[in-house]
Protein backbone atom coordinates (compact mmCIF):
# COMPACT_ATOMS: atom_id res chain seq x y z
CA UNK A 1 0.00 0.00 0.00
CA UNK A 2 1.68 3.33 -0.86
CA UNK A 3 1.73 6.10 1.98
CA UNK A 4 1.02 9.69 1.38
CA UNK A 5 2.63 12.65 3.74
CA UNK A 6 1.67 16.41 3.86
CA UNK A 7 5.06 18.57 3.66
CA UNK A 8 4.13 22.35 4.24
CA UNK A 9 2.11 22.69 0.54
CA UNK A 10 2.64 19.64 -0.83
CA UNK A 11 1.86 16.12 -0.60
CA UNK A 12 4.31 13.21 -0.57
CA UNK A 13 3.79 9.93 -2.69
CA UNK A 14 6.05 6.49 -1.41
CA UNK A 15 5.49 3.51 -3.12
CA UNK A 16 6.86 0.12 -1.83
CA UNK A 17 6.79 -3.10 -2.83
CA UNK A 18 8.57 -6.18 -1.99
CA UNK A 19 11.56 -6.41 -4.12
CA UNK A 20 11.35 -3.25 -5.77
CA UNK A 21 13.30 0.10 -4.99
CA UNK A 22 10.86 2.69 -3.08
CA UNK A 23 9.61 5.21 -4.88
CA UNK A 24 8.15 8.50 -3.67
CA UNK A 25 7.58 12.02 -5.39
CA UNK A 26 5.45 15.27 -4.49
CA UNK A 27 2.86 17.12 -5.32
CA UNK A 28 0.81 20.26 -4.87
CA UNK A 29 -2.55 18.07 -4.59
CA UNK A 30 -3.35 14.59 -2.48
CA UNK A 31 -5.33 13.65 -5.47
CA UNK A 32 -2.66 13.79 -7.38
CA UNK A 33 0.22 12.41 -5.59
CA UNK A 34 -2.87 8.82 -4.95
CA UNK A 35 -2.72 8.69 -9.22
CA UNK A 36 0.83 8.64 -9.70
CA UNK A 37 1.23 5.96 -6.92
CA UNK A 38 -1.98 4.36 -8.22
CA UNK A 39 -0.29 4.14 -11.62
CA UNK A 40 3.25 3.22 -10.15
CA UNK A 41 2.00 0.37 -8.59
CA UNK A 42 -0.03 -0.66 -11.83
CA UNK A 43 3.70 -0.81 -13.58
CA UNK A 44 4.88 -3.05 -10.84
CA UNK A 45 1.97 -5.75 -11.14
CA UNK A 46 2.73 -4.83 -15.00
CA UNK A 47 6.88 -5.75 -14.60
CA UNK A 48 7.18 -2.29 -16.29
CA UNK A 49 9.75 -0.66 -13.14
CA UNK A 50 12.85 -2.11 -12.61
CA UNK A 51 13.30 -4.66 -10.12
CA UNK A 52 15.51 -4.90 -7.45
CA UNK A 53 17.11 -8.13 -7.44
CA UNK A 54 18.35 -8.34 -3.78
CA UNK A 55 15.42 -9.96 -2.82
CA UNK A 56 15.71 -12.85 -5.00
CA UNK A 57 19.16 -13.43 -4.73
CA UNK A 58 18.03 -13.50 -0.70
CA UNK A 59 15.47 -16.17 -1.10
CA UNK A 60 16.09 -19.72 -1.62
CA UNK A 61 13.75 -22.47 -3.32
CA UNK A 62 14.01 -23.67 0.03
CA UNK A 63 12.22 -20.85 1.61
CA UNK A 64 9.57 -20.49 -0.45
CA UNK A 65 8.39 -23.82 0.22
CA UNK A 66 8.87 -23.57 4.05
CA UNK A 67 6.33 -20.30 3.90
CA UNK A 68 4.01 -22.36 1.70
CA UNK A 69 4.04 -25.21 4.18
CA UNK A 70 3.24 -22.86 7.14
CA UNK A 71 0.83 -20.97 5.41
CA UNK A 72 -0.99 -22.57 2.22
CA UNK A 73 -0.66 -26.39 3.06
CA UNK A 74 -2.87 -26.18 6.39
CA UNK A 75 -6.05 -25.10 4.72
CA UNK A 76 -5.80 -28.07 2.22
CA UNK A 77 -7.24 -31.39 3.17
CA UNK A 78 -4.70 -33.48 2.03
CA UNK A 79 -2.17 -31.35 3.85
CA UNK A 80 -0.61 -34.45 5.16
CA UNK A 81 0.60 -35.74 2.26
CA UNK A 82 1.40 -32.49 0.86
CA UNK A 83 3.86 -31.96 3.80
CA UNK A 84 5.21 -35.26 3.00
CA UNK A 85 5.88 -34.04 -1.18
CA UNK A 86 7.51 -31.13 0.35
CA UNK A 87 10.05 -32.84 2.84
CA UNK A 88 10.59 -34.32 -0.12
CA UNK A 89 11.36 -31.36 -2.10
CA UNK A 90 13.29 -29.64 0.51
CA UNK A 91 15.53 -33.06 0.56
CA UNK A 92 16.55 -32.36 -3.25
CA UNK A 93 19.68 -29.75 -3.72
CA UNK A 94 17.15 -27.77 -6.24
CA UNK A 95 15.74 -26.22 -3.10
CA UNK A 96 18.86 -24.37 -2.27
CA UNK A 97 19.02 -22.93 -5.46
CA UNK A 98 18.36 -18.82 -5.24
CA UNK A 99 15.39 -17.87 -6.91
CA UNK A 100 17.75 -15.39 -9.12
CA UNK A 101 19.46 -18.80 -10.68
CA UNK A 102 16.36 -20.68 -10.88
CA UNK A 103 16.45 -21.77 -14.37
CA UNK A 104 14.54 -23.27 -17.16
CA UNK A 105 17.47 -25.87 -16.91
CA UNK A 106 17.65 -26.25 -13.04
CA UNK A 107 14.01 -27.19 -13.28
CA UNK A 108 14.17 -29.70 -15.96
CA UNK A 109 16.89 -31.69 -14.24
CA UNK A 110 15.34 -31.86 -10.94
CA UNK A 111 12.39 -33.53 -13.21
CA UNK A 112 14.69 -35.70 -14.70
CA UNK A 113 16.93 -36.61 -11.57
CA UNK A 114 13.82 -37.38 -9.76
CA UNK A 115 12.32 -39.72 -12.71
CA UNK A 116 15.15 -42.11 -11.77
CA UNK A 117 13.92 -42.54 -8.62
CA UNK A 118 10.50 -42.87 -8.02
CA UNK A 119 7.26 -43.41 -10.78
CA UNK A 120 6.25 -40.08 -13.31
CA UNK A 121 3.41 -40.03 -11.04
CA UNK A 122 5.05 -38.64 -8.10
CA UNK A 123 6.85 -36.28 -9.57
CA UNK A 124 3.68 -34.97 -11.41
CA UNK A 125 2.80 -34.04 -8.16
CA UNK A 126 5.84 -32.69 -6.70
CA UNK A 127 5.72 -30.01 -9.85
CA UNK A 128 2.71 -29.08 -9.42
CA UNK A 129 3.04 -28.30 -5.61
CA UNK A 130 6.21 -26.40 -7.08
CA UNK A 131 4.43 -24.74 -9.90
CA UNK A 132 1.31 -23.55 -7.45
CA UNK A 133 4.31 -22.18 -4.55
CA UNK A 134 5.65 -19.97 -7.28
CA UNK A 135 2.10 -18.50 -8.53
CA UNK A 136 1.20 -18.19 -4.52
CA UNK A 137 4.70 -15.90 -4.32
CA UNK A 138 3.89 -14.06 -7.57
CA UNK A 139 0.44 -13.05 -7.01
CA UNK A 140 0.09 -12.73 -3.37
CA UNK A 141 3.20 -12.50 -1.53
CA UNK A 142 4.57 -9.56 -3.93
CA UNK A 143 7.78 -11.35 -4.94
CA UNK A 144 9.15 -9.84 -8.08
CA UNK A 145 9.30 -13.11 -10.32
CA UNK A 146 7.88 -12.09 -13.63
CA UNK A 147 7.85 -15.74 -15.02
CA UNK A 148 6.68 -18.99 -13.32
CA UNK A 149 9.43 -21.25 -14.16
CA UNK A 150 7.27 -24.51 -13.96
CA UNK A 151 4.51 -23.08 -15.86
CA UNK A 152 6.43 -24.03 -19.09
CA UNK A 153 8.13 -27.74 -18.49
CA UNK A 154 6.34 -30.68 -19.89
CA UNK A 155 4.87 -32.64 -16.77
CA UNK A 156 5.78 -36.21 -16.49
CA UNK A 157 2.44 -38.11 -18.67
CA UNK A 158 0.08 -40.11 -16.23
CA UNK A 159 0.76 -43.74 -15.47
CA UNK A 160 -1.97 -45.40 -17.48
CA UNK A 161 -5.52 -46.27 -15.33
CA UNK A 162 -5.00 -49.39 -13.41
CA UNK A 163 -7.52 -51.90 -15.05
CA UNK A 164 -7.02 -54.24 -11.33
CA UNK A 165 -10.83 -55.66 -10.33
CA UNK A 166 -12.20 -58.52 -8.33
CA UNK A 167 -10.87 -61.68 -10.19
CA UNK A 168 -13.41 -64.63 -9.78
CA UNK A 169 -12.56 -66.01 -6.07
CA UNK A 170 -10.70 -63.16 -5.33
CA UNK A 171 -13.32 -61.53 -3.06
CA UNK A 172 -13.58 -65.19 -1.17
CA UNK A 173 -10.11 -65.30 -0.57
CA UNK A 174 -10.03 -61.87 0.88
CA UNK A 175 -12.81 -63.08 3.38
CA UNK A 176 -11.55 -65.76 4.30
CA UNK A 177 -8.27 -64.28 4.90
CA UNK A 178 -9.80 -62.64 8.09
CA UNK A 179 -9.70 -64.17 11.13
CA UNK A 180 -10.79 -63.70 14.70
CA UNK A 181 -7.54 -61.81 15.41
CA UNK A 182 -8.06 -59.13 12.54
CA UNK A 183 -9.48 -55.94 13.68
CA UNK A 184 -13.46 -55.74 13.75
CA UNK A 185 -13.85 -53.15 11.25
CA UNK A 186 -11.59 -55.02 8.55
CA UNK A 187 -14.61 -56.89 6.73
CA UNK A 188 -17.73 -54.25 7.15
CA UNK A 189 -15.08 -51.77 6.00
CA UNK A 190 -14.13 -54.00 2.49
CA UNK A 191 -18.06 -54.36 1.55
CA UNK A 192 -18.91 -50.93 2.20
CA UNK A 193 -16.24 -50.11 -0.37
CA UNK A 194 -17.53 -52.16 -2.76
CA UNK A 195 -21.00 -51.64 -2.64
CA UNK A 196 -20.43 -47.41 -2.28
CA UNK A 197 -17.89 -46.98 -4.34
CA UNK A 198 -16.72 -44.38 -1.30
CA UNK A 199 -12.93 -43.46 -0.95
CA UNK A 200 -11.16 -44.81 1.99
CA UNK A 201 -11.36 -41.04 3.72
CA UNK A 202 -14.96 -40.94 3.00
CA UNK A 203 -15.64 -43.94 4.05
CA UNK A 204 -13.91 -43.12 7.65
CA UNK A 205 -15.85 -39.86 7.54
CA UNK A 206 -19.01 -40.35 7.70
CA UNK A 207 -20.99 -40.12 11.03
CA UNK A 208 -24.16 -42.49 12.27
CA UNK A 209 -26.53 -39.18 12.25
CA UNK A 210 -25.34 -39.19 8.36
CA UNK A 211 -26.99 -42.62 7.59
CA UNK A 212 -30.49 -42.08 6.87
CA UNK A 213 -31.66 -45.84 6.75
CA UNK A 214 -35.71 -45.19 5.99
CA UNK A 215 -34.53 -43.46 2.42
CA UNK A 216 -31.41 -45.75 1.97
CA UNK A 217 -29.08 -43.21 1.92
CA UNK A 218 -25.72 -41.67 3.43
CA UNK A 219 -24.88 -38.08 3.53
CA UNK A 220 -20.99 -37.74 2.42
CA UNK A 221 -20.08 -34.34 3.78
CA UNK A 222 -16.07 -34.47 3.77
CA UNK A 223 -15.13 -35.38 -0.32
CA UNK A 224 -11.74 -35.41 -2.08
CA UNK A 225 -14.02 -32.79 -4.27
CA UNK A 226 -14.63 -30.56 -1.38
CA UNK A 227 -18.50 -31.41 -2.80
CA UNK A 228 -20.67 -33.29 -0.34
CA UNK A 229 -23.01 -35.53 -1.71
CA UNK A 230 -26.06 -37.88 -0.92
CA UNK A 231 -25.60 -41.94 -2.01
CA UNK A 232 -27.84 -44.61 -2.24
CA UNK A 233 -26.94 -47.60 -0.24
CA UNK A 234 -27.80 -51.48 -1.39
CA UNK A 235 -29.55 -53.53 0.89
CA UNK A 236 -25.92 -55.35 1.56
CA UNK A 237 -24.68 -52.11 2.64
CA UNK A 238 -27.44 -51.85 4.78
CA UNK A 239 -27.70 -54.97 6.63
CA UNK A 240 -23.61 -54.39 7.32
CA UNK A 241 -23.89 -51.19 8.77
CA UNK A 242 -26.98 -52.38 11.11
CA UNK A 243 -25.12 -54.59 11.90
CA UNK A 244 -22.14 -52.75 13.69
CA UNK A 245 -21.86 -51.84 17.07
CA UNK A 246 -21.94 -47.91 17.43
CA UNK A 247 -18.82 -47.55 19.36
CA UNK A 248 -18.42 -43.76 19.03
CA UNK A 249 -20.05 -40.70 17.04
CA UNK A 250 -18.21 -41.95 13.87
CA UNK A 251 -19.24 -45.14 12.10
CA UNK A 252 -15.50 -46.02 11.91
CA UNK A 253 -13.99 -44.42 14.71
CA UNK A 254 -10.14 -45.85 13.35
CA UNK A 255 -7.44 -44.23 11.46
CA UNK A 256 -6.47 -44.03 7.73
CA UNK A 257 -2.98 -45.87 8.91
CA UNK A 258 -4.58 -47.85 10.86
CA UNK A 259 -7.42 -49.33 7.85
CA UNK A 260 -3.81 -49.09 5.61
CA UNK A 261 -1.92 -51.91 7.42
CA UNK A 262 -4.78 -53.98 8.35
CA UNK A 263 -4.92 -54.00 4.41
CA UNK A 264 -1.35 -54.92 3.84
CA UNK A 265 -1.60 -57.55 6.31
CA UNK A 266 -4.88 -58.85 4.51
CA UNK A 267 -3.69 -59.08 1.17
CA UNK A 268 -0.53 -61.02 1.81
CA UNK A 269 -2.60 -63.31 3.67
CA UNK A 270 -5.30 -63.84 0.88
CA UNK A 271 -2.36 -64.07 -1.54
CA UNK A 272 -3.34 -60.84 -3.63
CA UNK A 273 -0.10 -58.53 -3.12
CA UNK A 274 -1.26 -56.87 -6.07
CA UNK A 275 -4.72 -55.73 -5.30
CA UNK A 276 -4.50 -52.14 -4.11
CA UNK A 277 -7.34 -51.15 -1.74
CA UNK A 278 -8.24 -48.18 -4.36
CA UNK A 279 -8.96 -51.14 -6.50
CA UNK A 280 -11.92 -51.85 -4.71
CA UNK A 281 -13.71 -48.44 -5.45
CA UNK A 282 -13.11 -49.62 -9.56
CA UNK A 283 -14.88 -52.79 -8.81
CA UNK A 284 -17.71 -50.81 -7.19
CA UNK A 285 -17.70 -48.22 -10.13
CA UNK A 286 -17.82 -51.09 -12.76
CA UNK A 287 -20.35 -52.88 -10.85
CA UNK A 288 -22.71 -50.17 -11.33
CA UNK A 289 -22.45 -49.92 -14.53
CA UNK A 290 -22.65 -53.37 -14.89
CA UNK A 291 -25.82 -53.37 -13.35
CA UNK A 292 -27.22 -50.88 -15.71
CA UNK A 293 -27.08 -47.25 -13.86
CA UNK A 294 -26.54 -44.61 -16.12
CA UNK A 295 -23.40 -42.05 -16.50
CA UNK A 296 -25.62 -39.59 -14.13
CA UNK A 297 -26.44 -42.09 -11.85
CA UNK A 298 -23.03 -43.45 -11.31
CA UNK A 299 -21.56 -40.19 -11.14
CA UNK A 300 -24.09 -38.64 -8.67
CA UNK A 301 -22.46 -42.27 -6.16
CA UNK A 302 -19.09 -41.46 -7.38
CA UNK A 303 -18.89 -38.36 -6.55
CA UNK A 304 -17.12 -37.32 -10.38
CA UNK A 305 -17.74 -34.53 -11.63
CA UNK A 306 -16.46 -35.11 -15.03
CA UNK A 307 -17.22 -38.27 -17.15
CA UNK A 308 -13.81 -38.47 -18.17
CA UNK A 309 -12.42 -38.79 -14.85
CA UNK A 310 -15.41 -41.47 -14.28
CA UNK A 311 -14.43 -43.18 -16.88
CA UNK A 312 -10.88 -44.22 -15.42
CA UNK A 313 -12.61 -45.92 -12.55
CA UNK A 314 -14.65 -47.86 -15.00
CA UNK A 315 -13.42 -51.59 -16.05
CA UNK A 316 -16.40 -53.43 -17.57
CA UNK A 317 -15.86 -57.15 -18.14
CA UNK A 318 -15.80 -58.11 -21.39
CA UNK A 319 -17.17 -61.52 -21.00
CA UNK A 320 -20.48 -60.05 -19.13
CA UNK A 321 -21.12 -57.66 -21.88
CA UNK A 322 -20.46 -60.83 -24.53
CA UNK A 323 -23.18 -62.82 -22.45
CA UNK A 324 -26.09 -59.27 -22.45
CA UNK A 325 -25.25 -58.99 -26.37
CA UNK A 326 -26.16 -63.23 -26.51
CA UNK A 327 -28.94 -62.54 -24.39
CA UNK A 328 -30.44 -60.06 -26.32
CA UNK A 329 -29.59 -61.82 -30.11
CA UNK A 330 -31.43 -64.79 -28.58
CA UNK A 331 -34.32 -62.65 -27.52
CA UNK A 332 -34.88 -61.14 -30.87
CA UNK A 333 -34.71 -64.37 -32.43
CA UNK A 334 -37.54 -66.19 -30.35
CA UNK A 335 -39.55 -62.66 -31.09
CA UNK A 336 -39.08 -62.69 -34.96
């Protein structure tokens, strides 16, 4: 914000701006000396002025990312695993880098050094945490950087969709992999994932007052989406939750780490190492579908808001739609 000073007749004009040299100049009117600074500051958000490169030679990568943590990250909900991206980041030497010698260069070979270590997906994500800390310090921390230097690089392409569903048996052997020493959530947890389609955090979300069992539905509030939404449950989701003991408030009062390695444990058992428990909200997807719900109707249980997202979670069986096209050539035949 610039400040304005009366001086005897005149009125003082300083402009400052993170950065940037001040500026200040008089004049005989107030309403004068607010335009100029009005129109100084314009040039500034413009890159017009000259900048004063102190600032960024100050800075690091390093603490950019450390202000973004304290003040961005919090008011995300997956600010958990952002925090773990960023000790991530702040691991790599990039972050010590000064944001004067921040390259094009210095960018694309923290991409490529990081590709040799872990999948394109991950470091997808780490550039666009990277990307979004630079447009934060841009736009609203007043850093002079005229030019995002991730908004350019080529991001790592997308592993393709995982195609993993319920093999025949598979569910059985998951079952029966429980025993009386697993935790009592394990199996009411796996069928409410497959017959909701809900995400793990959803699933662990959701409250007894949201389960409105006259109308058959539950009342998602906390999404990946940040859009609650109202599902349909199937009578076998419905007989397993009445069937629970309400131990607390929450329908599953355990935590995500805690679901996480009763999985890992589970699926070593049941000899399916490589079923993921995501893999499970597919199966649910492409069972609705399956059962002849509509794009709308899935996507209202999804929770997707665009079909092409919806249609990554969506692995129809072959062989099923083989036996519907046989069932309906046999049909028209016996009606000719």
């Amino acid at each position: 914000m610039p400040t304005f000073r009366k001086r005897g007749d005149t009125w003082q004009a300083q402009v400052r701006r993170a950065g940037y040299p001040a500026i200040s100049k008089s004049f005989s009117t107030k309403a004068d000396a607010v335009a100029w600074a009005r129109e100084k500051e314009r040039s500034i958000d413009r890159f017009e002025l000259p900048t004063d490169f102190k600032e960024l030679r100050r800075l690091t990568v390093a603490d950019l990312l450390r202000r973004y943590e304290q003040e961005i990250t919090p008011t995300k909900r997956g600010a958990v695993f952002e925090r773990s991206r960023i000790r991530q980041l702040l691991a790599h030497r990039m972050s010590q880098t000064s944001l004067s010698n921040l390259s094009g260069a210095a960018v694309t070979h923290y991409r490529d050094d990081r590709l040799k270590v872990v999948q394109p997906a991950s470091v997808r994500r780490e550039l666009v945490i990277l990307r979004h800390v630079f447009e934060v310090a841009r736009r609203e921390w007043g850093l002079p950087i005229q030019e995002n230097p991730f908004n350019r690089m080529r991001l790592p392409q997308d592993a393709q969709p995982r195609e993993r569903r319920l093999r025949l048996g598979d569910e059985t052997s998951l079952y029966a992999a429980i025993s009386e020493h697993s935790p009592w959530y394990l199996r009411p947890f796996l069928v409410l994932l497959i017959e909701t389609g809900m995400r793990r955090g959803e699933l662990l979300s959701i409250r007894w007052r949201d389960i409105d069992f006259a109308d058959s539905t539950v009342h998602i509030l906390q999404t990946k989406n940040g859009h609650p939404r109202r599902i349909p449950l199937t009578p076998k989701a419905l007989t397993t939750l009445r069937s629970l003991t309400r131990r607390d408030d929450k329908v599953f009062p355990v935590t995500a780490n805690a679901v996480r390695l009763a999985w890992e444990r589970l699926r070593i058992r049941a000899g399916l190492g490589d079923l993921r428990l995501h893999d499970l909200r597919h199966e649910a997807v492409s069972r609705f579908f399956e059962a002849g719900l509509s794009v709308p109707e899935v996507a209202l249980i999804s929770g997707h808001r665009e079909p092409r997202m919806l249609s990554r979670y969506t692995h129809l069986q072959p062989e099923l739609i083989a036996r519907k096209l046989s069932l309906a050539s046999s049909s028209k035949e016996v009606n000719a």
